[in-house]
Protein backbone atom coordinates (compact mmCIF):
# COMPACT_ATOMS: atom_id res chain seq x y z
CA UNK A 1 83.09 -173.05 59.14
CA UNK A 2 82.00 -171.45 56.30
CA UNK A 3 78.95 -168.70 56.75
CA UNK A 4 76.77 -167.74 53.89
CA UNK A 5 76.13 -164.75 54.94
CA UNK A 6 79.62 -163.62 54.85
CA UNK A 7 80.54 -165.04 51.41
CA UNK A 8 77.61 -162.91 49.84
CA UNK A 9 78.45 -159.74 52.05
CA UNK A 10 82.09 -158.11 51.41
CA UNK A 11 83.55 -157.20 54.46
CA UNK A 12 83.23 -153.94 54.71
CA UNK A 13 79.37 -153.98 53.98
CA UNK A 14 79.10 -156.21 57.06
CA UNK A 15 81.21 -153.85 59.52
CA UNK A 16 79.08 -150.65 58.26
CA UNK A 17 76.23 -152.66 58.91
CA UNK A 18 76.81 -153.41 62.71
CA UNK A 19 78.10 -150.30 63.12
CA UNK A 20 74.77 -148.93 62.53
CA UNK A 21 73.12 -151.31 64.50
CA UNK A 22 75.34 -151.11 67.51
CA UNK A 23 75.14 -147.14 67.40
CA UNK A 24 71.15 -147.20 67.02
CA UNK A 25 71.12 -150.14 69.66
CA UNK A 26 73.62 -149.70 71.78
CA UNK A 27 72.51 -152.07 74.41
CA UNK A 28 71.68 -154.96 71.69
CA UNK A 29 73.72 -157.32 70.34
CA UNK A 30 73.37 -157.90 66.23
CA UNK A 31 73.71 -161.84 65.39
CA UNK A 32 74.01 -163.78 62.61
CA UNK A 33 72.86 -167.72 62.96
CA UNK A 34 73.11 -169.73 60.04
CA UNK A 35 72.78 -174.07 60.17
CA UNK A 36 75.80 -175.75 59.83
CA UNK A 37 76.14 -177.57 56.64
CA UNK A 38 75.51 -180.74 57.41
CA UNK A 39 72.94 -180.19 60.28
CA UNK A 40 69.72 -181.90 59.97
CA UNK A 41 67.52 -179.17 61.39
CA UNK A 42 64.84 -176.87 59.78
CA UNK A 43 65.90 -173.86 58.66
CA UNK A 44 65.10 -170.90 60.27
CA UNK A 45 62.86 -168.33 58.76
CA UNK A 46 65.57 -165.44 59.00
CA UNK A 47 69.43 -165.12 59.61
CA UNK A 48 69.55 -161.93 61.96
CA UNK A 49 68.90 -160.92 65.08
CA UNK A 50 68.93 -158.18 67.19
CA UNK A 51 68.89 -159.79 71.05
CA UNK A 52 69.47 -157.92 74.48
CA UNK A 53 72.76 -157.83 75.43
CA UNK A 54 72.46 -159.51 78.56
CA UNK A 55 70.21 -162.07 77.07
CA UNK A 56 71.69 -165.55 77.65
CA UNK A 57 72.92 -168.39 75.73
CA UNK A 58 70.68 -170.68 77.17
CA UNK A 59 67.65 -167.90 76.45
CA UNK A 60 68.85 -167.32 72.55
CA UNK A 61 68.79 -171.22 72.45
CA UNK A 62 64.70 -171.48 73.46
CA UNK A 63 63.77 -168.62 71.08
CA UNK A 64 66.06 -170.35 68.30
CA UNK A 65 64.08 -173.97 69.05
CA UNK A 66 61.13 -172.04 68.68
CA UNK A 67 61.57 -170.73 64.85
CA UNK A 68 63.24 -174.12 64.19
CA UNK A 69 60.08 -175.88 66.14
CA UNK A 70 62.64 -178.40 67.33
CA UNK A 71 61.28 -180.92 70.04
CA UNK A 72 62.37 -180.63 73.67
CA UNK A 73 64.29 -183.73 73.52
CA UNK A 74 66.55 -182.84 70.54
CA UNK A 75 69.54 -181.11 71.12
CA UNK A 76 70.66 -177.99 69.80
CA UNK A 77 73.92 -176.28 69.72
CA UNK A 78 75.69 -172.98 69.17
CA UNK A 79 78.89 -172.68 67.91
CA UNK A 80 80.77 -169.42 68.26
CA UNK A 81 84.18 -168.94 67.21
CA UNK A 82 84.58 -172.98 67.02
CA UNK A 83 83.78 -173.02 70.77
CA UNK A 84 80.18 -173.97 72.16
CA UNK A 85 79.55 -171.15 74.56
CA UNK A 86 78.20 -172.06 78.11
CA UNK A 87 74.43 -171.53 78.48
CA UNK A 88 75.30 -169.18 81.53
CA UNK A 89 76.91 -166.38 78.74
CA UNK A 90 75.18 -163.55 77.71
CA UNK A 91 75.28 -162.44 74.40
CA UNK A 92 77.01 -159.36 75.29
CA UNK A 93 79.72 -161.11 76.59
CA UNK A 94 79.95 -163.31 73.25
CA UNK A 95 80.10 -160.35 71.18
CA UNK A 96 83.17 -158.85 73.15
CA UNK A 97 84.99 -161.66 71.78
CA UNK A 98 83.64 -162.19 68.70
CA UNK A 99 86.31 -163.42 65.78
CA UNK A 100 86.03 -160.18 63.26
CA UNK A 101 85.59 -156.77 63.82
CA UNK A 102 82.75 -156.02 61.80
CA UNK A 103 79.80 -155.61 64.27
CA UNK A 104 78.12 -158.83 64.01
CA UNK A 105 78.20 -162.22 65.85
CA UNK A 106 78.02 -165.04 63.92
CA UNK A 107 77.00 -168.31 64.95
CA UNK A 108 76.42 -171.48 63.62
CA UNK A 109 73.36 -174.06 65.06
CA UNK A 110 73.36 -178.24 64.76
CA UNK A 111 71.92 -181.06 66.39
CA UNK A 112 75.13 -183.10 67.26
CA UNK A 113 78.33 -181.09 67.16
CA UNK A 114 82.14 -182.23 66.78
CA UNK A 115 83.57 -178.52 67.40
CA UNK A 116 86.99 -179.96 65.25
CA UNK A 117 84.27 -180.70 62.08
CA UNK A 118 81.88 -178.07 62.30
CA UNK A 119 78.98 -180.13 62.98
């Protein structure tokens, strides 16, 4: 998948960035959610985040359906890495194996996900 955040950012803007972050907030994990293209969801009123690192998925998730004001009955999911991360992961642990080394996690959200067809 394709993030919009990391076509307008070159590379090594993005890595000083969480560099920063991570050295001001050491115990925080920076994150990056975008929609996925074709997700029919509101969009959320900002792209970054700064979350606890042993916040979990399934935390992230209700603070995300918040800002989207998504109804309890609609599903929403993460997708990290073109995996959907269990609920039961903290973010800390998602960032240790996050796909590029620039300081950020990235993550895309959708209603109904095909991991194969981002969403």
């Amino acid at each position: 998948m394709k993030f919009q955040y990391k076509e307008e950012h070159p590379f090594e803007k993005r890595r000083s960035e969480g560099d920063k972050i991570r050295r001001k907030y050491p115990d925080r994990v920076p994150v990056i959610v975008e929609k996925a293209p074709k997700a029919r969801i509101g969009d959320l009123d900002k792209k970054k985040y700064l979350v606890p690192s042993d916040l979990t998925v399934g935390q992230f998730y209700f603070l995300i359906r918040k800002r989207i004001h998504l109804r309890p009955e609609d599903a929403l999911f993460f997708i990290v890495n073109n995996v959907i991360p269990p609920t039961s992961a903290t973010m800390g642990s998602l960032y240790q194996v996050r796909d590029e080394h620039t300081g950020l996690l990235t993550a895309a959200t959708c209603r109904q996900c095909r991991v194969a067809t981002s969403c």
